[in-house]
C-alpha atoms as a PDB file:
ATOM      1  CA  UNK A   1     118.673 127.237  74.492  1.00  0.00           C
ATOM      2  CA  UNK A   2     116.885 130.338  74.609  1.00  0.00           C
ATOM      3  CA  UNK A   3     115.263 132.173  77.323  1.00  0.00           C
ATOM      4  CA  UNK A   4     111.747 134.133  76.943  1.00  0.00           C
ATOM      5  CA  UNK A   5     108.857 135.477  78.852  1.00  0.00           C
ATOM      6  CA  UNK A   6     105.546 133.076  78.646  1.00  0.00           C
ATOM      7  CA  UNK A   7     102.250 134.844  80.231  1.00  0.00           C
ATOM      8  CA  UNK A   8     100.140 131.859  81.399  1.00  0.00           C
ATOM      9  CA  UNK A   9      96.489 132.457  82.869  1.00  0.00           C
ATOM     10  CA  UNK A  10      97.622 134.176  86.378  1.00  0.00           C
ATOM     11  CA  UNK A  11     101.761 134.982  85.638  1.00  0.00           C
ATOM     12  CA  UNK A  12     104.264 135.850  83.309  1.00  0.00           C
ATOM     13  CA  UNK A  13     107.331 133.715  83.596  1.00  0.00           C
ATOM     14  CA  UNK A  14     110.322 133.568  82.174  1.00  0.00           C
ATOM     15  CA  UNK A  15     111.455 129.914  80.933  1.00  0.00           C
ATOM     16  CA  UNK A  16     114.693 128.777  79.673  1.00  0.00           C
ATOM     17  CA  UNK A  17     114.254 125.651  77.538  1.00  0.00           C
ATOM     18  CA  UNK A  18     115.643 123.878  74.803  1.00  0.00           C
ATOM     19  CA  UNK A  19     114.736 121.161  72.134  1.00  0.00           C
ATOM     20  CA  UNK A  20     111.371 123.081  71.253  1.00  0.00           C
ATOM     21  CA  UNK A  21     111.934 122.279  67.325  1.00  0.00           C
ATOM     22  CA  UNK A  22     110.146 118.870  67.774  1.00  0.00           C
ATOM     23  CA  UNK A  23     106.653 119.409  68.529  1.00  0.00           C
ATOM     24  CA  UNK A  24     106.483 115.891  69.386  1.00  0.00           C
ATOM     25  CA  UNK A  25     109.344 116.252  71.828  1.00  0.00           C
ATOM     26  CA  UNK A  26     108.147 114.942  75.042  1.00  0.00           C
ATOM     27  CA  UNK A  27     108.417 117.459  77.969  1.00  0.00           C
ATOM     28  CA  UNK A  28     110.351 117.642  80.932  1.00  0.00           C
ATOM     29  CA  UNK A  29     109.569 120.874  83.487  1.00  0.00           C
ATOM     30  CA  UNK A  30     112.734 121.712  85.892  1.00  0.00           C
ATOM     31  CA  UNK A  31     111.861 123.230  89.430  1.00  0.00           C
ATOM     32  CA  UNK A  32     113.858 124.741  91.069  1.00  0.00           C
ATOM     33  CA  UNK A  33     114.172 126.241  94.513  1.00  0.00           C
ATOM     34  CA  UNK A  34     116.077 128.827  96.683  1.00  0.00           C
ATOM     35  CA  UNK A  35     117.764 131.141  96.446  1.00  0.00           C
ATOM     36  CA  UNK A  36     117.777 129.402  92.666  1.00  0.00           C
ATOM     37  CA  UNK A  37     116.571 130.507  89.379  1.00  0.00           C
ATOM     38  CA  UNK A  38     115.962 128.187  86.136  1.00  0.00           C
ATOM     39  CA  UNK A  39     119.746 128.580  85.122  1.00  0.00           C
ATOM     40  CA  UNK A  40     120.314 126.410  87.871  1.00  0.00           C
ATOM     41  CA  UNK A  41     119.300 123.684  85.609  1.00  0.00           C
ATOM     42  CA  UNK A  42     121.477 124.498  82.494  1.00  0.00           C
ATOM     43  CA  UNK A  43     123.333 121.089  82.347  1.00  0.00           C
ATOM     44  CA  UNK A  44     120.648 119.349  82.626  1.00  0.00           C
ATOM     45  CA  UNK A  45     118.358 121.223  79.902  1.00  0.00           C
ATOM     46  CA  UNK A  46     121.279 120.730  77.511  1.00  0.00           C
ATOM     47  CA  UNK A  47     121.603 117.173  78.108  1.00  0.00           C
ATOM     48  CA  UNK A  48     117.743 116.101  77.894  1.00  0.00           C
ATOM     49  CA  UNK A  49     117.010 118.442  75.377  1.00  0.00           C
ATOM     50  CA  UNK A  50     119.911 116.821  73.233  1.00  0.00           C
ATOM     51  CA  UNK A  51     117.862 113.289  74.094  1.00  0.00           C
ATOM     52  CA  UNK A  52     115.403 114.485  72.876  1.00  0.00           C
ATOM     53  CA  UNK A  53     113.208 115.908  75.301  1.00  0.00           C
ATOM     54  CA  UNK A  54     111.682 119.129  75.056  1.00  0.00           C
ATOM     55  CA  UNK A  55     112.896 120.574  78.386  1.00  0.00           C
ATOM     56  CA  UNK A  56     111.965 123.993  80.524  1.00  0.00           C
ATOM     57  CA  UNK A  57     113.290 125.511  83.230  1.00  0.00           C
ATOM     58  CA  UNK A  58     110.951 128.510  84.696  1.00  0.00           C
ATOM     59  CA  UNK A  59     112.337 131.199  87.369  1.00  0.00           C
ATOM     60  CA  UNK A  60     109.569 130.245  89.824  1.00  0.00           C
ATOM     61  CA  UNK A  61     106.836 132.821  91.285  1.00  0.00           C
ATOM     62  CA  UNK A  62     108.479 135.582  92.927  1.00  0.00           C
ATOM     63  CA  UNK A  63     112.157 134.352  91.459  1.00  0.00           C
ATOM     64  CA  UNK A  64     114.299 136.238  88.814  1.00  0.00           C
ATOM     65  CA  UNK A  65     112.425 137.627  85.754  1.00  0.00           C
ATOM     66  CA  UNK A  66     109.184 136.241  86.871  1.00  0.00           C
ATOM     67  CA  UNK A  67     106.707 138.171  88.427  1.00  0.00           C
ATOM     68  CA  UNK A  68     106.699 138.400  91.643  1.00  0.00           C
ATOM     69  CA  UNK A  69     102.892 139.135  93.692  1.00  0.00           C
ATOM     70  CA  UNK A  70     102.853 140.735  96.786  1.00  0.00           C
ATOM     71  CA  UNK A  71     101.947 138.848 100.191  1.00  0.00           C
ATOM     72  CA  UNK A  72     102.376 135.764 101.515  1.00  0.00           C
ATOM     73  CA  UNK A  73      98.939 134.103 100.571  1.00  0.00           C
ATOM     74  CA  UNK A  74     100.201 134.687  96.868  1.00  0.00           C
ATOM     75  CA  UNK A  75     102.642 131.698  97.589  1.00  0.00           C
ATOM     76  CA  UNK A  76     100.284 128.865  98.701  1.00  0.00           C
ATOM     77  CA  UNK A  77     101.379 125.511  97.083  1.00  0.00           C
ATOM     78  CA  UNK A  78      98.248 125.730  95.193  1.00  0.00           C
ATOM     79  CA  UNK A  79      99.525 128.634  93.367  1.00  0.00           C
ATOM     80  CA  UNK A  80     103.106 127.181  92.869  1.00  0.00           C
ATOM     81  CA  UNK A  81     101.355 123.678  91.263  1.00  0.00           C
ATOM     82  CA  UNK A  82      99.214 125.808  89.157  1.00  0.00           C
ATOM     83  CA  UNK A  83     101.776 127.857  88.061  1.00  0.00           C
ATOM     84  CA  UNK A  84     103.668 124.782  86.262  1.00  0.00           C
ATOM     85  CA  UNK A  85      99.949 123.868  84.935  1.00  0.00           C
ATOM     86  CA  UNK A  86      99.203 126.920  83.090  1.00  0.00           C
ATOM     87  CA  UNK A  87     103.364 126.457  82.196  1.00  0.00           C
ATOM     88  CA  UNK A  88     102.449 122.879  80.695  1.00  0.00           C
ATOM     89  CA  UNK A  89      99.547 124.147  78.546  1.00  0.00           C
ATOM     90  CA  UNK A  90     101.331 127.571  76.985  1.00  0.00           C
ATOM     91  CA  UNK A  91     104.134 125.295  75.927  1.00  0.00           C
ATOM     92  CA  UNK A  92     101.317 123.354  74.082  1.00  0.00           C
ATOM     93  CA  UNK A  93     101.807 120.036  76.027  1.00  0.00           C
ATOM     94  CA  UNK A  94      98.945 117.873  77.338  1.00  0.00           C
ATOM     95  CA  UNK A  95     101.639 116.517  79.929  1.00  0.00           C
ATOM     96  CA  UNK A  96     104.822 116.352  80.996  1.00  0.00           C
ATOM     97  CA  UNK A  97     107.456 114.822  83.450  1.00  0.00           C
ATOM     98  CA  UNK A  98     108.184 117.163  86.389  1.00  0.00           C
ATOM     99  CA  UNK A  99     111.239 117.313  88.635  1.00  0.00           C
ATOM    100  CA  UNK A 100     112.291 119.296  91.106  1.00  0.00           C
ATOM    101  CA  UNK A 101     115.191 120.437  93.596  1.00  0.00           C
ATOM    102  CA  UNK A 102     114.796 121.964  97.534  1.00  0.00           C
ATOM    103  CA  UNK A 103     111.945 123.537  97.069  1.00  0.00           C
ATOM    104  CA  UNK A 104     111.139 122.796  93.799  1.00  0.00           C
ATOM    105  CA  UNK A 105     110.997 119.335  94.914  1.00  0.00           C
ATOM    106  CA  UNK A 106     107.834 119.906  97.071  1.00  0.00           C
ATOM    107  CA  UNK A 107     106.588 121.812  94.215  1.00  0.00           C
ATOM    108  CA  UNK A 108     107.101 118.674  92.188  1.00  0.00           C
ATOM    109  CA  UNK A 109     105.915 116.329  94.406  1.00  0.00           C
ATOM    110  CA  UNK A 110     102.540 118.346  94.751  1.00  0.00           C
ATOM    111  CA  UNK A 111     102.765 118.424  91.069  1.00  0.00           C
ATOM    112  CA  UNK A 112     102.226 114.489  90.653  1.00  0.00           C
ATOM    113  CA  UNK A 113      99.888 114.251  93.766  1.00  0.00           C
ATOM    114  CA  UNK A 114      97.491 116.803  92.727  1.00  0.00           C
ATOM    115  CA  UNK A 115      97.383 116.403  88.934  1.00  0.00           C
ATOM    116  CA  UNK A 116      98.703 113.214  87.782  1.00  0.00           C
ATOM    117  CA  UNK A 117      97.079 113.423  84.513  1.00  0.00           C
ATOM    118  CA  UNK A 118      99.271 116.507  83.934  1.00  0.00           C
ATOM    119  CA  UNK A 119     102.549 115.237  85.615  1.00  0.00           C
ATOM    120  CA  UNK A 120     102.795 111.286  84.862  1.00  0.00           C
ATOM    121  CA  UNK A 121     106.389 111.116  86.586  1.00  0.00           C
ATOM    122  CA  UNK A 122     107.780 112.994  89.131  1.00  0.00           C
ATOM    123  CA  UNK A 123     112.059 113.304  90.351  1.00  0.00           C
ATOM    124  CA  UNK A 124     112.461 114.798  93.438  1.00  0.00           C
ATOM    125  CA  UNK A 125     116.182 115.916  94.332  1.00  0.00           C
ATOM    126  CA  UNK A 126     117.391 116.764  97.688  1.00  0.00           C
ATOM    127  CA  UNK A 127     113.927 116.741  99.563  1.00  0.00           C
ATOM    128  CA  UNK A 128     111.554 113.510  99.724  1.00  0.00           C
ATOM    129  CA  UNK A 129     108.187 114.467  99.855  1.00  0.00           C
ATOM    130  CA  UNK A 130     106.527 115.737 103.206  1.00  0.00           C
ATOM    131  CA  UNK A 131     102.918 114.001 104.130  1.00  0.00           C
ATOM    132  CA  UNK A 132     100.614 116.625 105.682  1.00  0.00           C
ATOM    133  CA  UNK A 133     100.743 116.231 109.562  1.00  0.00           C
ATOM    134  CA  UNK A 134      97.867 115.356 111.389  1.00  0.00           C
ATOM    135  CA  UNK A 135      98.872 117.336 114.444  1.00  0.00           C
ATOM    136  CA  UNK A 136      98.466 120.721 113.253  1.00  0.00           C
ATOM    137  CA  UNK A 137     100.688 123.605 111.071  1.00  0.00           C
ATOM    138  CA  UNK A 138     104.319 122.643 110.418  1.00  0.00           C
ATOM    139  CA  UNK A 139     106.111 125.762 112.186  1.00  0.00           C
ATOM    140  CA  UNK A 140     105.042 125.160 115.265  1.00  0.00           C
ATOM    141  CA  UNK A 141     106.169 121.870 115.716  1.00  0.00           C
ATOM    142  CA  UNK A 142     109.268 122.973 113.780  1.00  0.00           C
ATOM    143  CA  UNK A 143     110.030 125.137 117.139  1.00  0.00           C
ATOM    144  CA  UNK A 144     109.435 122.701 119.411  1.00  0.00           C
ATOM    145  CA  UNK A 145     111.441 120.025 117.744  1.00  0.00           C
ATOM    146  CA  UNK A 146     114.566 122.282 117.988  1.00  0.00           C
ATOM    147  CA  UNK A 147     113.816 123.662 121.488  1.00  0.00           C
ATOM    148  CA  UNK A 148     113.565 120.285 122.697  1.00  0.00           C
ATOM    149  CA  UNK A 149     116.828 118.676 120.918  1.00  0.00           C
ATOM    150  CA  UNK A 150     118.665 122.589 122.268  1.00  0.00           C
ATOM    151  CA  UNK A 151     119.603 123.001 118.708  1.00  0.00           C
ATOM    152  CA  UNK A 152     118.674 126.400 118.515  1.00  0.00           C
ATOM    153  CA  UNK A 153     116.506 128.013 115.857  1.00  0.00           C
ATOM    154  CA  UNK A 154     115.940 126.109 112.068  1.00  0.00           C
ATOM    155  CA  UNK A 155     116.101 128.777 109.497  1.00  0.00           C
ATOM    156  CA  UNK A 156     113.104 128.080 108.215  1.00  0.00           C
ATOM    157  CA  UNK A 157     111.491 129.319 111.966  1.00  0.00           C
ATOM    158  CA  UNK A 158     113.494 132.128 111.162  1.00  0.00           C
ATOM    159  CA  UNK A 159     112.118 132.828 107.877  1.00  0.00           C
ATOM    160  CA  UNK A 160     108.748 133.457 109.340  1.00  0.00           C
ATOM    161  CA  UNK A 161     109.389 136.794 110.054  1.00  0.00           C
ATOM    162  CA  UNK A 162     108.150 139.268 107.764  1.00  0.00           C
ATOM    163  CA  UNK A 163     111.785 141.145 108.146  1.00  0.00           C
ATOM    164  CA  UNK A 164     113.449 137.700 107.534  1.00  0.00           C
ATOM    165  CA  UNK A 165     114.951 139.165 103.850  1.00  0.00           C
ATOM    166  CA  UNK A 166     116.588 142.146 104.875  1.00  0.00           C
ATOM    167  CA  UNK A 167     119.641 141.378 106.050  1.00  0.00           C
ATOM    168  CA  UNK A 168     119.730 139.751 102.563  1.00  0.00           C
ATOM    169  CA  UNK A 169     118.797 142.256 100.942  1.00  0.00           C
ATOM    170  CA  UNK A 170     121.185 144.700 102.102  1.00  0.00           C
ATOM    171  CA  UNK A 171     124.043 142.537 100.653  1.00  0.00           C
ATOM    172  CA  UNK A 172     122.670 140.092  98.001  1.00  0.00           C
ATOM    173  CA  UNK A 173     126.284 138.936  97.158  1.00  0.00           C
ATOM    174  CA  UNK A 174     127.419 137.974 100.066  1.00  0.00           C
ATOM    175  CA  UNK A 175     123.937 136.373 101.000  1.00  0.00           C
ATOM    176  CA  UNK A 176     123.904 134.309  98.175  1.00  0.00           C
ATOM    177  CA  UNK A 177     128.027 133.559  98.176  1.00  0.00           C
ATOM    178  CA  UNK A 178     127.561 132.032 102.146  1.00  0.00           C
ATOM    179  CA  UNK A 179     124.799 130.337 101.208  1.00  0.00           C
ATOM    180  CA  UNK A 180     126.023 128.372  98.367  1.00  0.00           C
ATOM    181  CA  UNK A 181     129.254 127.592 100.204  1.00  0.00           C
ATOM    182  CA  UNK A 182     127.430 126.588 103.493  1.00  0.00           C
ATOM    183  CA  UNK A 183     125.251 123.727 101.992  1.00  0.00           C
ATOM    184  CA  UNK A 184     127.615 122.328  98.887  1.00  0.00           C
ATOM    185  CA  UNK A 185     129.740 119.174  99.272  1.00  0.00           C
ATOM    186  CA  UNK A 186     133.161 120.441  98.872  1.00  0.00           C
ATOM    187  CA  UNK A 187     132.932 122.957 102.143  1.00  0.00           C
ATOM    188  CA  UNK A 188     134.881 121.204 105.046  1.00  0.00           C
ATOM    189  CA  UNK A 189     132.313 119.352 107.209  1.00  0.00           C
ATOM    190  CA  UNK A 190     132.806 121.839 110.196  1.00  0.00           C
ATOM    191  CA  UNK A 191     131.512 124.888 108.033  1.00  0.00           C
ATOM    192  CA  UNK A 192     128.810 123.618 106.408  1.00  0.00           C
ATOM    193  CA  UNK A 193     125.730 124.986 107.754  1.00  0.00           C
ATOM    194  CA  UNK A 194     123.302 122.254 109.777  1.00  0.00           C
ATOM    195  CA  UNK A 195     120.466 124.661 109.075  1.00  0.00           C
ATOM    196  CA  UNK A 196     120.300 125.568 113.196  1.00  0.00           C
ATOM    197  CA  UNK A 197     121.758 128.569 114.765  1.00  0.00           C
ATOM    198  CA  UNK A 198     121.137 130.133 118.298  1.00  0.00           C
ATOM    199  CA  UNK A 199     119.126 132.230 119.337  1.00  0.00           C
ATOM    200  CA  UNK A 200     119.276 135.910 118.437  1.00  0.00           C
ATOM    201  CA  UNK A 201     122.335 134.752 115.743  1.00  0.00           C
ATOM    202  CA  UNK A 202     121.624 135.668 112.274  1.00  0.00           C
ATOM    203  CA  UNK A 203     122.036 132.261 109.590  1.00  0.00           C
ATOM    204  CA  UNK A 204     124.696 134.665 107.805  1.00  0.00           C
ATOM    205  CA  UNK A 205     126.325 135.187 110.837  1.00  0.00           C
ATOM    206  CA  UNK A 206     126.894 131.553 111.500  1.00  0.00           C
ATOM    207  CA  UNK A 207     128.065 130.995 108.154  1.00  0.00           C
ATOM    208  CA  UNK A 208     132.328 132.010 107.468  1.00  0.00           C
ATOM    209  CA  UNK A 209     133.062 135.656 106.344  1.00  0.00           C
ATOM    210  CA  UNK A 210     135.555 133.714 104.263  1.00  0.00           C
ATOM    211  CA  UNK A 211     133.338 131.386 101.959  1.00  0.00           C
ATOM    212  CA  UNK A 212     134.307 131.001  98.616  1.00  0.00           C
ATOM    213  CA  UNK A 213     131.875 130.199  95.342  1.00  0.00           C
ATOM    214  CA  UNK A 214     131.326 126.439  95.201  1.00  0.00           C
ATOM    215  CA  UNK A 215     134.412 125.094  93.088  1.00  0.00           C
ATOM    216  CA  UNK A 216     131.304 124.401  90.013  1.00  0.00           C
ATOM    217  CA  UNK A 217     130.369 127.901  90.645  1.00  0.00           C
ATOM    218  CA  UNK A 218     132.227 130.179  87.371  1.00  0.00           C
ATOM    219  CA  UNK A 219     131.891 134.088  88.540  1.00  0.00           C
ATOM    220  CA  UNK A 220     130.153 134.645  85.427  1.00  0.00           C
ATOM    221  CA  UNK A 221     127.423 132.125  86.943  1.00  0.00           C
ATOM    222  CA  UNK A 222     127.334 133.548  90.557  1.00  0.00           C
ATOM    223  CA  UNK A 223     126.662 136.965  88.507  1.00  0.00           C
ATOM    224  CA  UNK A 224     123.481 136.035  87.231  1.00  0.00           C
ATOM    225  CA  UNK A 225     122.256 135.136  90.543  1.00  0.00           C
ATOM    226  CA  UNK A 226     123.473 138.247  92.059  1.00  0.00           C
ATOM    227  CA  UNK A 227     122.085 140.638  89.697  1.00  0.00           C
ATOM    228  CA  UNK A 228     118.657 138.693  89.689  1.00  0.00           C
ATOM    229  CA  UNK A 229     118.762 139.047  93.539  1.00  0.00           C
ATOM    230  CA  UNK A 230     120.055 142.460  93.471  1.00  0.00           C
ATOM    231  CA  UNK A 231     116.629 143.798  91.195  1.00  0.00           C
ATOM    232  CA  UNK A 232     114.368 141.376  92.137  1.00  0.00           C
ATOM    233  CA  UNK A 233     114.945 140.634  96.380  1.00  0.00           C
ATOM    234  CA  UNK A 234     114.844 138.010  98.778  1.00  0.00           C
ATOM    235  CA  UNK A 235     111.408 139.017 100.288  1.00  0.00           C
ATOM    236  CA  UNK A 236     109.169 136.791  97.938  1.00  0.00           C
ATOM    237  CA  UNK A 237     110.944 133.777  97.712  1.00  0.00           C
ATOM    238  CA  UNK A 238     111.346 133.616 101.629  1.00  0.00           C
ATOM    239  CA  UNK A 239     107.314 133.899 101.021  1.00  0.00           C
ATOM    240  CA  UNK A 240     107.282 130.252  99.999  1.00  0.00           C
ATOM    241  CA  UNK A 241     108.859 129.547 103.515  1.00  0.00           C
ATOM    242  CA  UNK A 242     105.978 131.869 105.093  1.00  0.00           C
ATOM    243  CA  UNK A 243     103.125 130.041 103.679  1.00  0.00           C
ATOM    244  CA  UNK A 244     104.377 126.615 104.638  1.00  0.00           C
ATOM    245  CA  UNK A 245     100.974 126.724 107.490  1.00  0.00           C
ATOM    246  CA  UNK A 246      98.828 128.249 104.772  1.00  0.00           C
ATOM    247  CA  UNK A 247      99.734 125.329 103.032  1.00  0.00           C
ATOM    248  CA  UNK A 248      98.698 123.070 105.444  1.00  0.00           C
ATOM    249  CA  UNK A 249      95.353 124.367 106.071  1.00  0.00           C
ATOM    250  CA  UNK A 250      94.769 124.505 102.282  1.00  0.00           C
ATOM    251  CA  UNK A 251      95.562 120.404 101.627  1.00  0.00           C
ATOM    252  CA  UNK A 252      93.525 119.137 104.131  1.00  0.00           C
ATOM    253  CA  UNK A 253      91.661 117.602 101.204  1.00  0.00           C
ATOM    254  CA  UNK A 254      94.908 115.433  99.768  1.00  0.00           C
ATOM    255  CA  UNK A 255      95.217 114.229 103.111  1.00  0.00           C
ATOM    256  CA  UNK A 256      96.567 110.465 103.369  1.00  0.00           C
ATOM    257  CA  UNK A 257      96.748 110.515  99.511  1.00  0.00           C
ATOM    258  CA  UNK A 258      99.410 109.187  98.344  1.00  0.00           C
ATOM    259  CA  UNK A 259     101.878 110.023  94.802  1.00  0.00           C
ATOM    260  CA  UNK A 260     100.310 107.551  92.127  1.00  0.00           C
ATOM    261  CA  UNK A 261     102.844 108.185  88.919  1.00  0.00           C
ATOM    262  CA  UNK A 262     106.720 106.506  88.640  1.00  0.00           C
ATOM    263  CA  UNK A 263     109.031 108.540  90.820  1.00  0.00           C
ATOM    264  CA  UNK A 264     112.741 109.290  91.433  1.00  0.00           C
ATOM    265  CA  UNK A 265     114.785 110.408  94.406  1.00  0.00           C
ATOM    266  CA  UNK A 266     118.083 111.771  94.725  1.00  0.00           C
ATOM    267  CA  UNK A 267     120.069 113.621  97.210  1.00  0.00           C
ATOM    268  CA  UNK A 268     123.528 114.439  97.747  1.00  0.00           C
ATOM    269  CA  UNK A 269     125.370 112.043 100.953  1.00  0.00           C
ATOM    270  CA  UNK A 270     126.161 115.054 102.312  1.00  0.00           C
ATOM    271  CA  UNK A 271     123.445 117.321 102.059  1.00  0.00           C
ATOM    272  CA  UNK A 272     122.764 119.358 104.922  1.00  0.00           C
ATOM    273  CA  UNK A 273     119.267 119.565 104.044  1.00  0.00           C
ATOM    274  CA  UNK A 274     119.748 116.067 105.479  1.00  0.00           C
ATOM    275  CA  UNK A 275     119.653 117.105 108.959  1.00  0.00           C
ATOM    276  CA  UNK A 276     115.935 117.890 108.908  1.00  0.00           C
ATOM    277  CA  UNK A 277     114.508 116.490 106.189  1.00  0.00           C
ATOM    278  CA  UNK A 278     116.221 113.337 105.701  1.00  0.00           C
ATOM    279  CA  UNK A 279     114.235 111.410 108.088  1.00  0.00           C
ATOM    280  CA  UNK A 280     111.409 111.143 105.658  1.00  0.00           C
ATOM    281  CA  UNK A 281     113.647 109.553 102.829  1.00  0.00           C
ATOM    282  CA  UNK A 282     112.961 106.056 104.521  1.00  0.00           C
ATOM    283  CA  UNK A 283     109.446 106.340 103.891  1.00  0.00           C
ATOM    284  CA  UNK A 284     109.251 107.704 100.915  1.00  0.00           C
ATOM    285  CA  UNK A 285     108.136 104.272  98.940  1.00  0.00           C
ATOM    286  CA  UNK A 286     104.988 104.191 101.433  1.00  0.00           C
ATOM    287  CA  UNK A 287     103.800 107.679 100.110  1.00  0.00           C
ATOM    288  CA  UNK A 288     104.986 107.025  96.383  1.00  0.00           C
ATOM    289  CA  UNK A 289     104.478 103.555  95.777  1.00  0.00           C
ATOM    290  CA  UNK A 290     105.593 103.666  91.940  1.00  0.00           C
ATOM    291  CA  UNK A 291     109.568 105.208  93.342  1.00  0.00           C
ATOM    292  CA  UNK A 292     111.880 103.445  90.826  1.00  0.00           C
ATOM    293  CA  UNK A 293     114.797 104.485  92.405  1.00  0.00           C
ATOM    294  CA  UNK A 294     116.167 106.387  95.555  1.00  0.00           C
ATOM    295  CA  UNK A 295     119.819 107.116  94.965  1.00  0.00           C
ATOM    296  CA  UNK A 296     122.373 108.816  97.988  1.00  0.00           C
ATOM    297  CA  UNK A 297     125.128 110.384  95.889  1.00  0.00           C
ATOM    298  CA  UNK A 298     128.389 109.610  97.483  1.00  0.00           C
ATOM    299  CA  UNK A 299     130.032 112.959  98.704  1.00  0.00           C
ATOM    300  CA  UNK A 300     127.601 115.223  97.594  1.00  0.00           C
ATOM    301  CA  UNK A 301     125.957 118.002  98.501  1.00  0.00           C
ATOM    302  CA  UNK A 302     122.572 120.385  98.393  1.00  0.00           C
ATOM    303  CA  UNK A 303     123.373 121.825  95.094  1.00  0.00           C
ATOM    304  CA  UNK A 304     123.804 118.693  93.447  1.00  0.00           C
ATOM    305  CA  UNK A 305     122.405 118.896  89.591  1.00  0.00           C
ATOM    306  CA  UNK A 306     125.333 121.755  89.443  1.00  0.00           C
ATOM    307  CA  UNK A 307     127.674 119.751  92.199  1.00  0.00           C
ATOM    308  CA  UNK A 308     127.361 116.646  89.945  1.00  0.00           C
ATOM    309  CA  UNK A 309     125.657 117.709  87.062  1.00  0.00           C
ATOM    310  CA  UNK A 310     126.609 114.492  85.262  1.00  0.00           C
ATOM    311  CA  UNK A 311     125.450 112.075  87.226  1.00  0.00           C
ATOM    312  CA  UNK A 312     122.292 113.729  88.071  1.00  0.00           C
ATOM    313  CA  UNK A 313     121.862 113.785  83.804  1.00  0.00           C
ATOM    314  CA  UNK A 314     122.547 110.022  83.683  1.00  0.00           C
ATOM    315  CA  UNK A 315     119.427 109.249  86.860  1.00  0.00           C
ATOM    316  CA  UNK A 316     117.281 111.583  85.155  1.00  0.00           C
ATOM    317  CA  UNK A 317     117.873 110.038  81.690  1.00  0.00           C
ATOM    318  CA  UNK A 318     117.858 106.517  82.324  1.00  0.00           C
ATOM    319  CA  UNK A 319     114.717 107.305  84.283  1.00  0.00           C
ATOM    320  CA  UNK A 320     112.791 109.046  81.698  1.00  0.00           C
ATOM    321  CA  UNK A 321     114.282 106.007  79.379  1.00  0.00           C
ATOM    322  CA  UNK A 322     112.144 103.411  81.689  1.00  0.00           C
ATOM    323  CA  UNK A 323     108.912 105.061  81.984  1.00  0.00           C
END
């Protein structure tokens, strides 16, 4: 593996990827999402690099040693698919196979709807893709939805505010050490984090002072996240949760259109991304008719190409084996 900055037509990024000796290698782009960097995919860019694959694993926009723009309109989906476009042409490819994990895996699925000649085939892990809504921006009705059930406030409402990062901020290791342990498998049911909280409670607050790294979580590994999180903030990634209505008003155009290339779901049983997402996973063949497969990993959780790195490897390969 080795890790280096790329400078594509609007960003430079830095990729970690593996199996680049083969310029025939096919490729295989690894999203990932927050508060994740492209370590997150190690396992799996050892194992499909050592298949063969040419594999890559960007820190996203705003992520790690990427750069990271200022304001929210800097964060529009559009930018995040053309991002991994301009990735897929500096690493000399015509096309590749894209996957991607929370919210990489909107990334992803954007990838295959708006290019398919670039992305042919398209894994989504943890989140199923998300039609646009007919009814109007997404945060809105987010509110509503939780008002209505009395669950409180979904962090992602939360996130809209443009001080969202700074309780973050003033402690990334402790941010990122209650978030891992609120949404991984092994946490005890009753302190994993269902992604509500009440009103005028913090999400850290909610989550136990006494979390503990995730047990596939080494120190050395939590490290790198905290020092990336440390230089780099929390303020632009939460960006890609502030531009979720931007994004709406920019894809009116892909309305109704549906994923066209071979697809692959995954998510952990347990996910707690579950509670608000999940109810689009039963759908998901009508909006990408060519889904091979849509797998529920018993006893899993969010983090699950790290929670069960293995058999996330053996989906992806046997995937990219059938296409």
């Amino acid at each position: 593996m080795r890790t280096r900055l790329i400078k594509t037509d609007g960003l430079v990024q830095q990729v970690l990827d593996a199996g680049f000796e083969d310029p025939n290698a096919p490729l295989v782009l690894l999203i990932h999402g927050f508060p994740e960097l492209g370590v997150s995919w190690r396992a799996q860019v050892e194992a499909l690099s050592q298949a063969g694959y040419h594999v890559a694993a960007p820190d996203m926009r705003g992520y790690g040693g990427t750069e990271k723009p200022a304001g929210v309109d800097a964060y529009s989906i559009l930018h995040l698919v053309g991002d991994m476009v301009d990735l897929v042409r500096a690493l000399g490819k015509p096309s590749c196979v894209v996957v991607g994990h929370d919210w990489g895996a909107p990334v992803a699925w954007h990838c295959a709807l708006l290019r398919p000649d670039v992305f042919t085939a398209v894994a989504g892990l943890s989140v199923p893709f998300q039609p646009r809504r007919l009814k109007g921006p997404p945060t809105a009705a987010m509110a509503a939805i939780s008002k209505r059930a009395g669950l409180g406030d979904l962090y992602i409402s939360r996130f809209q505010a443009p001080d969202a990062h700074v309780a973050m901020d003033a402690d990334p290791a402790t941010a990122l050490r209650k978030l891992f342990y609120a949404y991984d498998g092994a946490t005890p049911v009753d302190r994993r984090s269902t992604g509500f909280m009440p009103q005028g409670v913090d999400l850290l607050d909610t989550i136990d002072d006494a979390a503990t790294l995730p047990p596939w979580m080494s120190e050395a590994h939590f490290d790198e996240y905290v020092q990336a999180f440390s230089a780099g903030g929390f303020d632009a990634p939460l960006n890609w949760y502030r531009a979720m209505d931007l994004n709406w008003s920019l894809t009116a155009f892909v309305q109704d259109q549906k994923i066209t290339p071979p697809a692959l779901f995954v998510v952990g049983e347990d996910d707690p991304v579950r509670h608000y997402a999940g109810g689009h996973e039963a759908g998901l063949k009508d909006w990408a008719p060519g889904l091979r497969q849509s797998v529920v990993v018993p006893e899993a959780g969010h983090w699950i190409q790290q929670e069960r790195s293995a058999e996330v490897n053996a989906l992806l390969l046997e995937f990219l084996a059938g296409l």
